[in-house]
Protein backbone atom coordinates (compact mmCIF):
# COMPACT_ATOMS: atom_id res chain seq x y z
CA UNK A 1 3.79 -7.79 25.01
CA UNK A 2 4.87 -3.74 24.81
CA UNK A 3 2.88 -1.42 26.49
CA UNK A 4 -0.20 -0.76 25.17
CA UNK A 5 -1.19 2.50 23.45
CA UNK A 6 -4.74 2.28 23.85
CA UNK A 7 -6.39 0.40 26.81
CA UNK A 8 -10.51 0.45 27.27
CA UNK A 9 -12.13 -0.76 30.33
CA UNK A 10 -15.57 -1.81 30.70
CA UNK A 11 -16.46 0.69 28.01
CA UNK A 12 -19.97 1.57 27.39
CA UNK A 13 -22.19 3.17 25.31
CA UNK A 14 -26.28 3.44 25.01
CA UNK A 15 -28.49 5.48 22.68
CA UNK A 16 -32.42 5.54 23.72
CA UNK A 17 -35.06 5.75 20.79
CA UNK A 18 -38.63 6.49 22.02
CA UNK A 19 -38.78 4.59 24.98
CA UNK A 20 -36.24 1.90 24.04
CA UNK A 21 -32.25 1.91 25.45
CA UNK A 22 -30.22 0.40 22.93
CA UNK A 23 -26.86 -0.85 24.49
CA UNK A 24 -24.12 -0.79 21.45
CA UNK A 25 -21.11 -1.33 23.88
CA UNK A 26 -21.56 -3.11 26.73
CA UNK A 27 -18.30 -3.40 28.86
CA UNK A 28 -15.59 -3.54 26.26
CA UNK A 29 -12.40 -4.42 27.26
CA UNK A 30 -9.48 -3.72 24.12
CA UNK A 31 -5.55 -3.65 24.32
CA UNK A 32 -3.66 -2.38 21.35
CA UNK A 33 -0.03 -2.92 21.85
CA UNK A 34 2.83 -0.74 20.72
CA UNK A 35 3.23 -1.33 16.95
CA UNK A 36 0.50 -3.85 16.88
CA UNK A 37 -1.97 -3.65 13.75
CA UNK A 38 -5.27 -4.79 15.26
CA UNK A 39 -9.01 -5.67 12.88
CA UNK A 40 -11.81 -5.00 14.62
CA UNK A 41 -14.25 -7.13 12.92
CA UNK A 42 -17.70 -7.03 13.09
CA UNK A 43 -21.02 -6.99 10.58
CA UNK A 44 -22.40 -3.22 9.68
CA UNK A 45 -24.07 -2.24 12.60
CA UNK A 46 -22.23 -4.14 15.05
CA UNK A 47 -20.79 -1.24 16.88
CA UNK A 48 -17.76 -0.93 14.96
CA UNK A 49 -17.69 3.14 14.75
CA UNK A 50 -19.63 3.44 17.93
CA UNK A 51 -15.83 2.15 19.12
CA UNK A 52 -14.16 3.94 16.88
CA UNK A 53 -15.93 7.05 18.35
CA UNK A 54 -15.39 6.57 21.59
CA UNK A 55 -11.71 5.63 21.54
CA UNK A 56 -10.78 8.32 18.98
CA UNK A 57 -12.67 11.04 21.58
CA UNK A 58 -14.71 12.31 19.25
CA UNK A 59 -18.06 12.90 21.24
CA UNK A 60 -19.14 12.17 25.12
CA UNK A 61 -21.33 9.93 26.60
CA UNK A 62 -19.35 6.74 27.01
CA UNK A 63 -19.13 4.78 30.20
CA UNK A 64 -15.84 2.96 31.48
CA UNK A 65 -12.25 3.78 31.61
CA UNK A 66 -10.16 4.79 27.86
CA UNK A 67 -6.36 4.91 28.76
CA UNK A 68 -4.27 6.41 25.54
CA UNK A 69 -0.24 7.18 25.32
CA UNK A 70 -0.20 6.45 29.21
CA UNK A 71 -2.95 8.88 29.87
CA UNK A 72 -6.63 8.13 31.01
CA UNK A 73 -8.90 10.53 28.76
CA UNK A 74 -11.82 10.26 31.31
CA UNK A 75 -9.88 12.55 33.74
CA UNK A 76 -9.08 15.06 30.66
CA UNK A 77 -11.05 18.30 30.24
CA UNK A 78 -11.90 19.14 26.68
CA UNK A 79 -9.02 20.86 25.72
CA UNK A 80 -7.01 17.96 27.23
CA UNK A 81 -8.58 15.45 25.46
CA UNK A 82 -8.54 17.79 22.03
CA UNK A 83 -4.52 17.70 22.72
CA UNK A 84 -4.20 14.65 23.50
CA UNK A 85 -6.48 13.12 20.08
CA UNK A 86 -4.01 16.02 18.03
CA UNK A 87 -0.95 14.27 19.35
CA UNK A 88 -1.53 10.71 19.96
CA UNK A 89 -4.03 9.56 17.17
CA UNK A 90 -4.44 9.61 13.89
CA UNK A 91 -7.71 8.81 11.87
CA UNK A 92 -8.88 7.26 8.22
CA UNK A 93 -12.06 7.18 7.48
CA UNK A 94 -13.98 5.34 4.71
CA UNK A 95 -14.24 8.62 2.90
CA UNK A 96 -10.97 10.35 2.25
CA UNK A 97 -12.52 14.19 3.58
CA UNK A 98 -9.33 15.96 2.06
CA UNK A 99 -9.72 19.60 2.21
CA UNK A 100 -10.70 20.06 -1.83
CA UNK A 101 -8.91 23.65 -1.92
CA UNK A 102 -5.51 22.23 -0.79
CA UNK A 103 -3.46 20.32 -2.99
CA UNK A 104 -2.12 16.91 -1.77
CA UNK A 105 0.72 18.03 0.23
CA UNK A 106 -0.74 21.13 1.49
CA UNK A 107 -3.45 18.03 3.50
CA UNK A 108 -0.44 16.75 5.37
CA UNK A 109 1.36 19.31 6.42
CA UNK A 110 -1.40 21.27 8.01
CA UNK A 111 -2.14 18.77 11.05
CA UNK A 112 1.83 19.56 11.29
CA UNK A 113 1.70 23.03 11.43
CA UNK A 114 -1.55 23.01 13.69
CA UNK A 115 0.70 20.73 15.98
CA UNK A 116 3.25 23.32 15.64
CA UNK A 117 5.63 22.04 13.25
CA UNK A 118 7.54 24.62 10.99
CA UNK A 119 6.45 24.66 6.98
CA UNK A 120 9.58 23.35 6.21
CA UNK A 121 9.67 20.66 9.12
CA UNK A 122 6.01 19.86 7.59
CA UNK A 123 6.41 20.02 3.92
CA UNK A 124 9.52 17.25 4.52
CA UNK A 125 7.57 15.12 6.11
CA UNK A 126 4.65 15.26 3.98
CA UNK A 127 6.67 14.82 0.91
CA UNK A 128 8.73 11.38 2.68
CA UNK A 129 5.49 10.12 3.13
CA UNK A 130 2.73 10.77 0.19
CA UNK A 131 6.24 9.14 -2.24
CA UNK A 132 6.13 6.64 0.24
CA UNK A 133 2.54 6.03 -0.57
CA UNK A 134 3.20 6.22 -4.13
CA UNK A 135 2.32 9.47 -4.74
CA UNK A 136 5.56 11.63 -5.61
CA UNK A 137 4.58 12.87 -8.91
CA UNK A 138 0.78 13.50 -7.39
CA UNK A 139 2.02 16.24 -4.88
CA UNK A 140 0.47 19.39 -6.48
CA UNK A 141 -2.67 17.94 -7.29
CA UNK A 142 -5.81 18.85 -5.69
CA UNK A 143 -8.27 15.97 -4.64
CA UNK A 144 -10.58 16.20 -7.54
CA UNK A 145 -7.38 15.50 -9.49
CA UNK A 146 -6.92 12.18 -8.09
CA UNK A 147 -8.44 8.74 -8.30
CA UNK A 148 -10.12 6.98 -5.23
CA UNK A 149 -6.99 5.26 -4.61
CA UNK A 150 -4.91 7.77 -4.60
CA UNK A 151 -7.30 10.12 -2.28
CA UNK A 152 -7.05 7.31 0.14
CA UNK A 153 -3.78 7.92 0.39
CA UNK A 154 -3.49 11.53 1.24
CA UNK A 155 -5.51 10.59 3.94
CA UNK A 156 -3.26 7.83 4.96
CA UNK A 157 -0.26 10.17 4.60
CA UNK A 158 -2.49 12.88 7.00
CA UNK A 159 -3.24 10.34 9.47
CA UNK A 160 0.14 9.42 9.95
CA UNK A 161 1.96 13.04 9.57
CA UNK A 162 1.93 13.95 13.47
CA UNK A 163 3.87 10.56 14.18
CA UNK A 164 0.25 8.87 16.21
CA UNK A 165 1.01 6.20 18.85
CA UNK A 166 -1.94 4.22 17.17
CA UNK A 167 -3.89 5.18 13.79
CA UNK A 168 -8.13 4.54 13.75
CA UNK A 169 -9.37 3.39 10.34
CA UNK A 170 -12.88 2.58 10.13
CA UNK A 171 -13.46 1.04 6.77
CA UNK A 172 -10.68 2.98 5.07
CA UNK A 173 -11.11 0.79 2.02
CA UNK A 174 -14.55 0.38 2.03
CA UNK A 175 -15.47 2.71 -0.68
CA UNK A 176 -13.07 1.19 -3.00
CA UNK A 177 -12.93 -1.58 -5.37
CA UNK A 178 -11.40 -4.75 -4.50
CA UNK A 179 -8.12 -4.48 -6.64
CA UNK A 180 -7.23 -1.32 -5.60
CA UNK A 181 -8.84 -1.51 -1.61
CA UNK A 182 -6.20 -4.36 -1.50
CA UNK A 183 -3.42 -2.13 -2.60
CA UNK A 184 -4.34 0.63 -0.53
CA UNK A 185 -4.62 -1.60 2.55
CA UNK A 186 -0.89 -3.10 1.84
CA UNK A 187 0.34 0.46 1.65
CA UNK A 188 -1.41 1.57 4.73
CA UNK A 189 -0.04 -1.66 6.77
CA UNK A 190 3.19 -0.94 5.52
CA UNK A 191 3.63 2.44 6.01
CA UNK A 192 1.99 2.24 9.52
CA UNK A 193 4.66 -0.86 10.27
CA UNK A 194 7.09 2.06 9.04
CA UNK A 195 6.50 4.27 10.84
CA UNK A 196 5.90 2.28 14.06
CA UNK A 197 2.35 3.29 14.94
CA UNK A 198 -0.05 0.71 16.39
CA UNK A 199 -3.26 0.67 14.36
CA UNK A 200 -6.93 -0.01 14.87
CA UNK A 201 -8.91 -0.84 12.15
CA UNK A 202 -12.58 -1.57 11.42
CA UNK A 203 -13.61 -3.75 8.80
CA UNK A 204 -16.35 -6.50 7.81
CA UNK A 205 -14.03 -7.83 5.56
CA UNK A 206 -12.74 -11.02 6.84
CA UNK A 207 -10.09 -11.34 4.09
CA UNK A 208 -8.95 -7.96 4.67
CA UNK A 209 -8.80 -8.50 8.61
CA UNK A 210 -6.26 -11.56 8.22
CA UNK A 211 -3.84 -9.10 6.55
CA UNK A 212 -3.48 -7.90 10.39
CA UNK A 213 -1.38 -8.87 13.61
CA UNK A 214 -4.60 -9.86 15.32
CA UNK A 215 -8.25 -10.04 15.07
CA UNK A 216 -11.07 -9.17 17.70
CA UNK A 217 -14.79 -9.73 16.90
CA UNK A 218 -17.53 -7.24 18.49
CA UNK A 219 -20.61 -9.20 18.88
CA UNK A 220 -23.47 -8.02 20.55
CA UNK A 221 -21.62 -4.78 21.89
CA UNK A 222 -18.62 -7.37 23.54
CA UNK A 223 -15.62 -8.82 22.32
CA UNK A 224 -14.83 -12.14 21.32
């Protein structure tokens, strides 16, 4: 197997409610190989995002070791770790959260330009993906101009415009319908084959989840 892009040991994670300590992750092991699309499967409430969270570096308090691009984020100070999530990761979320004053274009190229890309550099590579995605004709139009679908993916086209070593979607179909979550998901797969990003994505869609390289199960805050 390649190297992997994203490596977790014994990763935890507790919340405490009153007097109870709830343990959501409780020594998670996870290897995502180079180019590998991975499901993370698992029943709402399983810990799914809790995951997601913690391997994205999107908030403190986890336990354990998270090793991404090579680099062990534990040892990172904030501004390391804000580099390192700008450069090596890219996100989808169940909700598209396009920036409604941009048009579709203007979404991906500004994680480009905030990575330090040129316009020009940017506006290439944001127009080679979103007619990838389908979306050629859609590249002036602002997200309230745009079906579900096609929201979707912008934000597939955003996650993927810094060139991630591994792409986190939690649910990125989840809140649409099943004809066009299906195309969406193909297009996503595709495009992150494409571009040779590994993936990790949440879902509690089994029949979604076999579209993927491989499947992992988080039960009772472990892997099976």
């Amino acid at each position: 197997m390649n190297e992997a892009v994203l490596a977790t040991r014994g990763l935890e994670r507790s919340f405490t409610q009153g007097s109870v300590r709830i343990d959501v992750l409780r020594g998670v092991d996870l290897d995502v190989a180079q180019g590998e699309i991975v499901a993370l499967l698992g029943p709402s409430g399983s810990g799914k995002s809790t995951l997601l969270q913690a391997v994205g570096l999107l908030e403190g308090g986890f336990g354990g070791s998270i090793r991404i691009a090579g680099r062990e984020a534990s040892k990172l100070d904030s501004r390391g770790r804000t580099e390192l999530r700008r450069d090596a990761l890219g996100f989808v979320y169940q909700f598209h959260h396009l920036l409604p004053d941009f048009n579709a274009i203007e979404n991906v190229v500004l994680p480009q330009l905030i990575q330090g890309a040129t316009r020009e550099e940017a506006e290439d590579r944001a127009s080679g993906l979103l007619t990838a995605l389908g979306l050629g004709q859609r590249l002036s139009h602002r997200p309230s101009q745009l079906s579900g679908g096609e929201q979707q993916r912008v934000a597939v086209g955003r996650a993927l415009a810094n060139r991630p070593a591994i792409v986190l979607a939690d649910e990125p179909t989840g809140n649409l319908d099943e004809v066009t979550a299906d195309v969406v998901l193909d297009e996503f797969l595709r495009l992150v084959r494409d571009e040779g990003s590994a993936a990790l994505v949440a879902t509690h869609n089994e029949r979604l989840a076999r579209k993927m390289d491989r499947v992992v199960r988080l039960h009772e805050g472990l892997l099976q």
